[in-house]
Protein backbone atom coordinates (compact mmCIF):
# COMPACT_ATOMS: atom_id res chain seq x y z
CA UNK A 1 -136.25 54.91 114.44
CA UNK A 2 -136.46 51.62 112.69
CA UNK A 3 -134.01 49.01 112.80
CA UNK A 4 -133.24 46.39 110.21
CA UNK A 5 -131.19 43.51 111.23
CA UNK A 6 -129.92 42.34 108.05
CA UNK A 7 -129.09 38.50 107.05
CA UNK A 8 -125.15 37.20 107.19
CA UNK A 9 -124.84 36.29 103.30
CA UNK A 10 -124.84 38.50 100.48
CA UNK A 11 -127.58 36.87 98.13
CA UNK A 12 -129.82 36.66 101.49
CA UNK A 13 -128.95 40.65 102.15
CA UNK A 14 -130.23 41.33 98.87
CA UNK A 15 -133.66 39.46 99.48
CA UNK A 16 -133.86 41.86 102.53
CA UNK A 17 -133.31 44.88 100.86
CA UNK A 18 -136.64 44.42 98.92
CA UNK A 19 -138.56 43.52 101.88
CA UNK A 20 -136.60 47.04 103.48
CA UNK A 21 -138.39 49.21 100.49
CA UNK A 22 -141.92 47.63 101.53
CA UNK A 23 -140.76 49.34 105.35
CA UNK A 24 -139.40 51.78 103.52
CA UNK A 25 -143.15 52.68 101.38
CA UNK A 26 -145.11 52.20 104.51
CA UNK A 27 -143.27 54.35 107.13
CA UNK A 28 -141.86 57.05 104.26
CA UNK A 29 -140.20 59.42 106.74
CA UNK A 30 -138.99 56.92 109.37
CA UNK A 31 -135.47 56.83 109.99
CA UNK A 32 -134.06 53.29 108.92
CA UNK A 33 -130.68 51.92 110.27
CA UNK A 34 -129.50 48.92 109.14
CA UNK A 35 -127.10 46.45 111.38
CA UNK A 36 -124.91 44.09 109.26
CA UNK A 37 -121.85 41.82 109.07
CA UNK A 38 -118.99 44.47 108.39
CA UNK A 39 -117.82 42.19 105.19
CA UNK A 40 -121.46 43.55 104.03
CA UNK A 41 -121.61 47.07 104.59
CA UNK A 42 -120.81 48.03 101.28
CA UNK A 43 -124.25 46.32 100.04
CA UNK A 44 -126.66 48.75 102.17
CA UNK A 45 -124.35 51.92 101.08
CA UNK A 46 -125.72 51.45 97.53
CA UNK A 47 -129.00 52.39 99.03
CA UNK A 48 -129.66 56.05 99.52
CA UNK A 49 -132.73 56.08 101.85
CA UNK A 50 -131.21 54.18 104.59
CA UNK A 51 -129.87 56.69 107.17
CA UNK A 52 -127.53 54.75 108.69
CA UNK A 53 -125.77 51.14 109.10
CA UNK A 54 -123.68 49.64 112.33
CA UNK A 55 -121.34 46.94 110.90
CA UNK A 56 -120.85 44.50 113.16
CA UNK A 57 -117.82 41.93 113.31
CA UNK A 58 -117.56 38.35 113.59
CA UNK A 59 -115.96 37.77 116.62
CA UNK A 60 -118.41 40.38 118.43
CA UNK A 61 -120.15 38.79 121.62
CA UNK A 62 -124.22 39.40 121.61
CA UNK A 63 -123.89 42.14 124.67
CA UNK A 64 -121.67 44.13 122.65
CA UNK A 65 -124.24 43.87 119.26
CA UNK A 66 -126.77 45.41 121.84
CA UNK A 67 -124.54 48.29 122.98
CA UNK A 68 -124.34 49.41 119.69
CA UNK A 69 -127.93 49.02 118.72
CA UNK A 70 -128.84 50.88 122.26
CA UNK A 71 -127.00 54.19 121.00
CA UNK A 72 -129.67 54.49 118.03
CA UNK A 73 -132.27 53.85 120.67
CA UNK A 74 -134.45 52.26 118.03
CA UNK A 75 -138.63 52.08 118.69
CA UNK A 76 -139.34 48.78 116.05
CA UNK A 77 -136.73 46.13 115.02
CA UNK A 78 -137.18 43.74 112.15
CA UNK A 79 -134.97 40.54 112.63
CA UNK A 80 -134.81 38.76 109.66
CA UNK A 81 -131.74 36.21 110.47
CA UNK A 82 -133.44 32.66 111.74
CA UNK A 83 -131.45 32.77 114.79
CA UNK A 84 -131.51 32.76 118.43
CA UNK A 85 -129.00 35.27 118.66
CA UNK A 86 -129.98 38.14 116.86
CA UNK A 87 -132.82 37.90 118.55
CA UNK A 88 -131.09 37.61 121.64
CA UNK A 89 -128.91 40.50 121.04
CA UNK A 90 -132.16 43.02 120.22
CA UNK A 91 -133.67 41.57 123.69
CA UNK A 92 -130.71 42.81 125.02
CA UNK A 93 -130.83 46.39 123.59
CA UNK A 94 -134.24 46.77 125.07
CA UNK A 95 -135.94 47.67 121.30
CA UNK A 96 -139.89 47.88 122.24
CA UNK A 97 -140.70 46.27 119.53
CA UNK A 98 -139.00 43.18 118.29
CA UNK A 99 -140.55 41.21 114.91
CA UNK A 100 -139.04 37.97 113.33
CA UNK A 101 -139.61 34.32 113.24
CA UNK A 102 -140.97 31.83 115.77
CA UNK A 103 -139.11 29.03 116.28
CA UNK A 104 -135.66 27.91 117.46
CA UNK A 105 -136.44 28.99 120.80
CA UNK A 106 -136.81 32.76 120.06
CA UNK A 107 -140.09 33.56 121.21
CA UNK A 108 -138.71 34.84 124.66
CA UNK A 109 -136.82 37.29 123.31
CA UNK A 110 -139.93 38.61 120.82
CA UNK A 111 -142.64 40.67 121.24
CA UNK A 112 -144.55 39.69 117.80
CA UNK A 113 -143.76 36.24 115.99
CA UNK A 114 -144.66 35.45 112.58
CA UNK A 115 -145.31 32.29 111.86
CA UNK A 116 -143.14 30.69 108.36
CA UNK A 117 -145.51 31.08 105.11
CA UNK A 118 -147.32 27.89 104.14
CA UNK A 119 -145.61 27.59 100.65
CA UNK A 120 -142.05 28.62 101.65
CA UNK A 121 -139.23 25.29 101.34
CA UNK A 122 -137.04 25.02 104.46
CA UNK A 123 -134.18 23.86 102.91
CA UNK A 124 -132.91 20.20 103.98
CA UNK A 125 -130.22 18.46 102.53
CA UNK A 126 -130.42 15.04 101.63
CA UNK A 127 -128.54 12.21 102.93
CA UNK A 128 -125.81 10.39 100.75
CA UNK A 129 -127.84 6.80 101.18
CA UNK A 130 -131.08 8.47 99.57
CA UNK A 131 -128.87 10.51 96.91
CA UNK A 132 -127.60 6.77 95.78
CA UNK A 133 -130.82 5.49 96.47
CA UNK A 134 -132.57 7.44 94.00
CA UNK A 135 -129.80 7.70 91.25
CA UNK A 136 -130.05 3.87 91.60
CA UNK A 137 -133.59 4.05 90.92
CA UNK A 138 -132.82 6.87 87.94
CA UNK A 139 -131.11 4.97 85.07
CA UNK A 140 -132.33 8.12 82.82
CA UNK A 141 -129.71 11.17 81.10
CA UNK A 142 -133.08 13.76 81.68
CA UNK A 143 -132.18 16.69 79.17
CA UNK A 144 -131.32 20.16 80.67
CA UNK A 145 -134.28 21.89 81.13
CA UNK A 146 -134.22 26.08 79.66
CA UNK A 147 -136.58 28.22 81.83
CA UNK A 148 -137.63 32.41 81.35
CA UNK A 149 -137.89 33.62 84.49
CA UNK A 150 -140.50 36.25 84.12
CA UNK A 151 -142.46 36.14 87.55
CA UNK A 152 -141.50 35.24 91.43
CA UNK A 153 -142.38 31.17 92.12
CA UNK A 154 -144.76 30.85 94.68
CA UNK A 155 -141.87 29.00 97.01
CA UNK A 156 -139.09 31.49 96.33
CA UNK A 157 -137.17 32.33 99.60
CA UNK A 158 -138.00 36.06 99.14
CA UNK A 159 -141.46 35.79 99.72
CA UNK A 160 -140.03 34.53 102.96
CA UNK A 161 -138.37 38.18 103.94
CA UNK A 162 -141.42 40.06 102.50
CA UNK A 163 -143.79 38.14 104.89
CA UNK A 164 -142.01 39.52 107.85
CA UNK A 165 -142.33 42.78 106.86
CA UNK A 166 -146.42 42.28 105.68
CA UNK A 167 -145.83 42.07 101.99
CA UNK A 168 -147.97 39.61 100.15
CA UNK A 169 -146.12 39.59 96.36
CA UNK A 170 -149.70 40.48 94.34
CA UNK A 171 -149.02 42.68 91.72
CA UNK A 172 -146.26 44.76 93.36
CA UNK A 173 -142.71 43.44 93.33
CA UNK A 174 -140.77 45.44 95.50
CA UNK A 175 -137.22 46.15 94.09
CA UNK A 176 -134.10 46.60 96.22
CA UNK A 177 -133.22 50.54 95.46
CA UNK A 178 -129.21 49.90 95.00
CA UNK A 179 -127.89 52.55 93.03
CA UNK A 180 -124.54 53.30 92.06
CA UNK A 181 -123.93 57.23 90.95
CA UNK A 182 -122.73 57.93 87.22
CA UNK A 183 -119.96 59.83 88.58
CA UNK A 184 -119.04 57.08 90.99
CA UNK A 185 -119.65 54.49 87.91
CA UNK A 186 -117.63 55.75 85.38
CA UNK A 187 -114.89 56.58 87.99
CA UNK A 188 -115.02 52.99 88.98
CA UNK A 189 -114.87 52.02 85.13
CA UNK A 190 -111.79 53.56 84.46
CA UNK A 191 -109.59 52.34 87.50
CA UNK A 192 -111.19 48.80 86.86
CA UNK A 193 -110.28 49.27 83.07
CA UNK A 194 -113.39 49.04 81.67
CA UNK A 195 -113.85 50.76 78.28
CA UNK A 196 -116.56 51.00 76.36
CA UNK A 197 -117.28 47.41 74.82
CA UNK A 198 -119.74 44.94 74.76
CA UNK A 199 -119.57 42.62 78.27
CA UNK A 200 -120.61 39.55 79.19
CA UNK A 201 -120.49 38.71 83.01
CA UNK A 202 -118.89 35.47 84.71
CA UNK A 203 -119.56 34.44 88.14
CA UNK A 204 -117.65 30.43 88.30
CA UNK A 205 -117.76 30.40 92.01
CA UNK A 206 -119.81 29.53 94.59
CA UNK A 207 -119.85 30.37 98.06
CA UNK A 208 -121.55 27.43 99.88
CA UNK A 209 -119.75 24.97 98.57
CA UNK A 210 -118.22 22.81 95.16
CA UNK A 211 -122.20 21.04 94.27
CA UNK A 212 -123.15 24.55 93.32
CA UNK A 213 -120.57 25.13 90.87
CA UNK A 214 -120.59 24.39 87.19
CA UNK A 215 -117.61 22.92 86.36
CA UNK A 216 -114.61 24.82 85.38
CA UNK A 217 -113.69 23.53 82.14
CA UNK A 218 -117.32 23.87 80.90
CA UNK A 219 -116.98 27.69 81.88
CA UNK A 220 -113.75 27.74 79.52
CA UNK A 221 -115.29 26.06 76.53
CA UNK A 222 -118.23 28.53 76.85
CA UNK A 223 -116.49 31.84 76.53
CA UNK A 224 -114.50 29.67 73.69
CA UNK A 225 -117.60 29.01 71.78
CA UNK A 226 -120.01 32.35 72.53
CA UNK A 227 -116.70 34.69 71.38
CA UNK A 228 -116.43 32.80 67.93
CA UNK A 229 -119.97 33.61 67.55
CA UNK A 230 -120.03 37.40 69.38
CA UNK A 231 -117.57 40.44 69.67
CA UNK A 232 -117.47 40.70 73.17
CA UNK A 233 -115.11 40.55 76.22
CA UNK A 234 -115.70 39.16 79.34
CA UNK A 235 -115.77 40.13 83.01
CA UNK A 236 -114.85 37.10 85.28
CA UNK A 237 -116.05 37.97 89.22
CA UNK A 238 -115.69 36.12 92.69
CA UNK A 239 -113.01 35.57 95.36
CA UNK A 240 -109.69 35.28 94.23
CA UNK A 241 -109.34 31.69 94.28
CA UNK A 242 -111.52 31.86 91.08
CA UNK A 243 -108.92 33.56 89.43
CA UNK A 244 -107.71 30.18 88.38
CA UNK A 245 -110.29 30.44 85.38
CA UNK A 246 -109.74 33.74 84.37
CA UNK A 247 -106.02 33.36 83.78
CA UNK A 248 -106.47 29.96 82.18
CA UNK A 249 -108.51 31.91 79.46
CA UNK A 250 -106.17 34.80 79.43
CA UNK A 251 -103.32 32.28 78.83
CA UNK A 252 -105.51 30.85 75.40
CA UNK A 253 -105.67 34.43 74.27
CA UNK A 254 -109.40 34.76 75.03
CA UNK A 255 -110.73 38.45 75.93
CA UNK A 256 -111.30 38.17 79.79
CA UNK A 257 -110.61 41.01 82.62
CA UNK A 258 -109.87 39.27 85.82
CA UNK A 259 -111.74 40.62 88.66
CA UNK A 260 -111.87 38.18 91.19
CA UNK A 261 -110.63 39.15 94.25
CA UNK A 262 -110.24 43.00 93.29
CA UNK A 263 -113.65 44.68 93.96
CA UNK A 264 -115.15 46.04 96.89
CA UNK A 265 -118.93 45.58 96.84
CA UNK A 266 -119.50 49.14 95.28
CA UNK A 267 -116.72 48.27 92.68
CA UNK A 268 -118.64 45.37 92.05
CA UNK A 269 -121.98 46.51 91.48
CA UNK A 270 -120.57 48.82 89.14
CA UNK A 271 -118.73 46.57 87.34
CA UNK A 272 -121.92 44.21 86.68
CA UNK A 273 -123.58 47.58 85.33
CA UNK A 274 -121.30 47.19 82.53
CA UNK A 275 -122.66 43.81 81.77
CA UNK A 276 -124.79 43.06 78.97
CA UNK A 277 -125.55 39.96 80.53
CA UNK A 278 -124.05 37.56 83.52
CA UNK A 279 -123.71 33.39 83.65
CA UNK A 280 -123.51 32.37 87.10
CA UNK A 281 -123.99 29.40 89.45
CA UNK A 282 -126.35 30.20 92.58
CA UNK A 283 -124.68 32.77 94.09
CA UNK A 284 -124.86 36.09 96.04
CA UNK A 285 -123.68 37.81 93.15
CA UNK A 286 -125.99 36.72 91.23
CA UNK A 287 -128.34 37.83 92.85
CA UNK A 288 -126.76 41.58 92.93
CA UNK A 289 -126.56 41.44 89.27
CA UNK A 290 -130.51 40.77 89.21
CA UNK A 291 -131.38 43.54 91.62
CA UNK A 292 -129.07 46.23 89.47
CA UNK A 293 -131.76 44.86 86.48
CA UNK A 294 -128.90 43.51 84.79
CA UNK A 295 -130.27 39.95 82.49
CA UNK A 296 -129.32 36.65 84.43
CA UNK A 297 -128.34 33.17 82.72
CA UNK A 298 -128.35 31.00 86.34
CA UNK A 299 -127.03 27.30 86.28
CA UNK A 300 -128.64 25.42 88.55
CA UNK A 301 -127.30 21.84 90.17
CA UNK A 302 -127.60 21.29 94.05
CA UNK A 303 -130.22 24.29 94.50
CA UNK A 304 -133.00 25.11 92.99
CA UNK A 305 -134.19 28.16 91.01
CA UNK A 306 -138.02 27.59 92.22
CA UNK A 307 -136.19 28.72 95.64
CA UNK A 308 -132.91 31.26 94.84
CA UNK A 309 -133.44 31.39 91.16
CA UNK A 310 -132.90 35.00 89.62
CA UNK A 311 -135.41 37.62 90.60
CA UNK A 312 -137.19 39.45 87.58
CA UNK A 313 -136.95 43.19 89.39
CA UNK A 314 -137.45 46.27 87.42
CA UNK A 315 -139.42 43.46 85.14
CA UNK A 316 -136.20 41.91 83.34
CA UNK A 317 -136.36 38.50 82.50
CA UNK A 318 -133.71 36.07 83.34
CA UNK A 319 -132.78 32.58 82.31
CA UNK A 320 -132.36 29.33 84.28
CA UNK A 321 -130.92 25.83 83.09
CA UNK A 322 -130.85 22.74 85.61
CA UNK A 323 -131.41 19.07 85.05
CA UNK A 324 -134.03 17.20 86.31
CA UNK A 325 -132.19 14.28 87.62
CA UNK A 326 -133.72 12.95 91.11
CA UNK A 327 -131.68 13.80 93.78
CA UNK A 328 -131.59 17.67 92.69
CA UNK A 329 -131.64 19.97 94.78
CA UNK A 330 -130.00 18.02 97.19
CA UNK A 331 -128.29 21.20 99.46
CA UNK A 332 -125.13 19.72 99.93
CA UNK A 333 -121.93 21.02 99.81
CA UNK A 334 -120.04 18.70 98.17
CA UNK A 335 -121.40 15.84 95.66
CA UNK A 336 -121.32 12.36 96.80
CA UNK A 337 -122.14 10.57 93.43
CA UNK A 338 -121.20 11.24 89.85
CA UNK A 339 -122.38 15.12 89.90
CA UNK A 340 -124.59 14.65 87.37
CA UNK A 341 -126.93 17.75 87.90
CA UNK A 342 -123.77 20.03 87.01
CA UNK A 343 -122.24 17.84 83.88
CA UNK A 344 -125.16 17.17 82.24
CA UNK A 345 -125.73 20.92 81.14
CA UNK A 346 -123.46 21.07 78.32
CA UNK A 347 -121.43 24.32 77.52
CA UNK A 348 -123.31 23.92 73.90
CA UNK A 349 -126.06 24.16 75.83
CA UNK A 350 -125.61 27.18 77.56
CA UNK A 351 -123.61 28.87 74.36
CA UNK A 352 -127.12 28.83 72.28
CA UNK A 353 -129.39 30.00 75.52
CA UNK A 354 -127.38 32.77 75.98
CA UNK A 355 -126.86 33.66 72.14
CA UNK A 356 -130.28 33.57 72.28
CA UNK A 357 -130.93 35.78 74.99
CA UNK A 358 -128.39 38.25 73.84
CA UNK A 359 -130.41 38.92 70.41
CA UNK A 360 -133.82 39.34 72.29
């Protein structure tokens, strides 16, 4: 039995459930169990060829993580979290054969180490003195620049997850396998109240913190102009503290269904199956919406899409828009200057991209 020890974060889950269908193609009747945060159980259940998952919760101590894992009595373990404690915790369980990344003191606790790819970006955030340091030196408006995303960058963080598992990206790009039935999906439609109509996805929040987010007012003036130009109706997604936005367009009349807050992760993938397209910030649903092959407009500010930009599986092209102001990507949280990378991509902007990619 093979075990899979999946990332904490849902965008980072999804990386790993491309590099699982590479394990997946080369051991094609192994038994693959997955271990996860419970909050991401859901994710691995839209995959049919995994034969089991232990959720795991937050508060669980590293011994108990190995208990579990030591009642699968699993042969080969791929750990793909960075951290000393997962690999700790499959130490613990005794697995033979334990594979993930040197560094941060793991290589105890490892029987093979693989050693981070050349061209991969470790993410570092930079410091408030050289974000004012450089917008100092920048006394340039640099126009938003409009990106197809047709093929993986050489630096994208999935080629980091497919390296552990052997994959060099050269021709083959493995997809993720998430499926949602068409029982299940139409069943899911109708409690969700989706009839049949054309839908445009919105994901306004942002999970690691406020830099990633377009602003909210921008996202209002968008579904303003695209629906004067498009019959449509609109899907807003995330946590229910975006459900700000969604009312705030509900209360101007617009045509929005308020999700956020009201899907499990199933429910969710089905609802962005019902997308024509989604605009999103750099987020872990994005990158759901991607692996279901549903078309991607990504706005980009603090991160970059060369790293955790939309992934073109099943061959659909997506579309990216960031500015090229200096101190982007700068991985913070929270903006310490005039959040310039964000403002500067006008709703305009995005209106005519994804006009444009709607009549392709």
């Amino acid at each position: 039995m093979i075990l899979v020890r999946s990332p904490n974060w849902l965008g980072d889950a999804v990386f790993c459930a491309a590099a699982v269908s590479v394990i997946r193609r080369a051991f094609p009747k192994a038994r693959i169990v997955v271990l996860c945060n419970a909050k991401l159980e859901g994710i691995w259940r839209l995959r049919q060829d995994i034969e089991g998952i232990i959720p795991r919760s937050p508060n669980e101590s590293p011994l108990e993580t190995a208990r579990k894992i030591k009642r699968y009595s699993p042969s080969l373990v791929f750990i793909f979290p960075h951290s000393l404690r997962t690999a700790l915790e499959a130490w613990l369980a005794g697995v033979p054969v334990r594979i993930g990344y040197a560094g941060r003191c793991r290589g105890v606790f490892l029987t093979h180490l693989i050693h981070w790819p050349g061209a991969a970006v470790k993410f570092k955030k930079r410091s408030r003195s050289e974000i004012k340091r450089l917008l100092v030196l920048d006394k340039t408006q640099p126009e938003p620049e409009i990106e197809q995303v047709r093929t993986l960058p050489l630096e994208h963080h999935l080629r980091v997850y497919l390296r552990l598992v052997g994959h060099d990206v050269n021709g083959w790009l493995p997809g993720c396998n998430f499926s949602v039935s068409e029982i299940a999906k139409h069943s899911i439609w109708a409690r969700l109240g989706l009839a049949e109509d054309r839908y445009i996805g919105l994901i306004p929040g942002g999970e690691y913190g406020e830099a990633k987010r377009w602003p909210a007012e921008y996202f209002i003036d968008l579904v303003r102009l695209v629906s004067d130009k498009l019959p449509c109706r609109w899907i807003i997604f995330g946590k229910e503290t975006e459900s700000k936005i969604a009312k705030d367009l509900i209360y101007h009349g617009l045509p929005v269904i308020d999700l956020c807050g009201k899907t499990s992760l199933e429910e969710l993938a089905a609802a962005l199956l019902k997308c024509q397209m989604v605009v999103s910030n750099d987020t872990g649903p994005m990158h759901l919406a991607a692996a279901l092959g549903v078309p991607v407009l990504g706005l980009f500010g603090s991160t970059s899409p060369s790293f955790t930009g939309p992934i073109p599986f099943q061959g659909v092209q997506h579309t990216v828009i960031r500015a090229a102001v200096k101190c982007a990507p700068c991985f913070r949280r929270r903006c310490p200057a005039d959040f310039r990378c964000m403002r500067s991509i006008k709703p305009d902007l995005v209106t005519e991209a994804l006009v444009k990619q709607l009549s392709v």
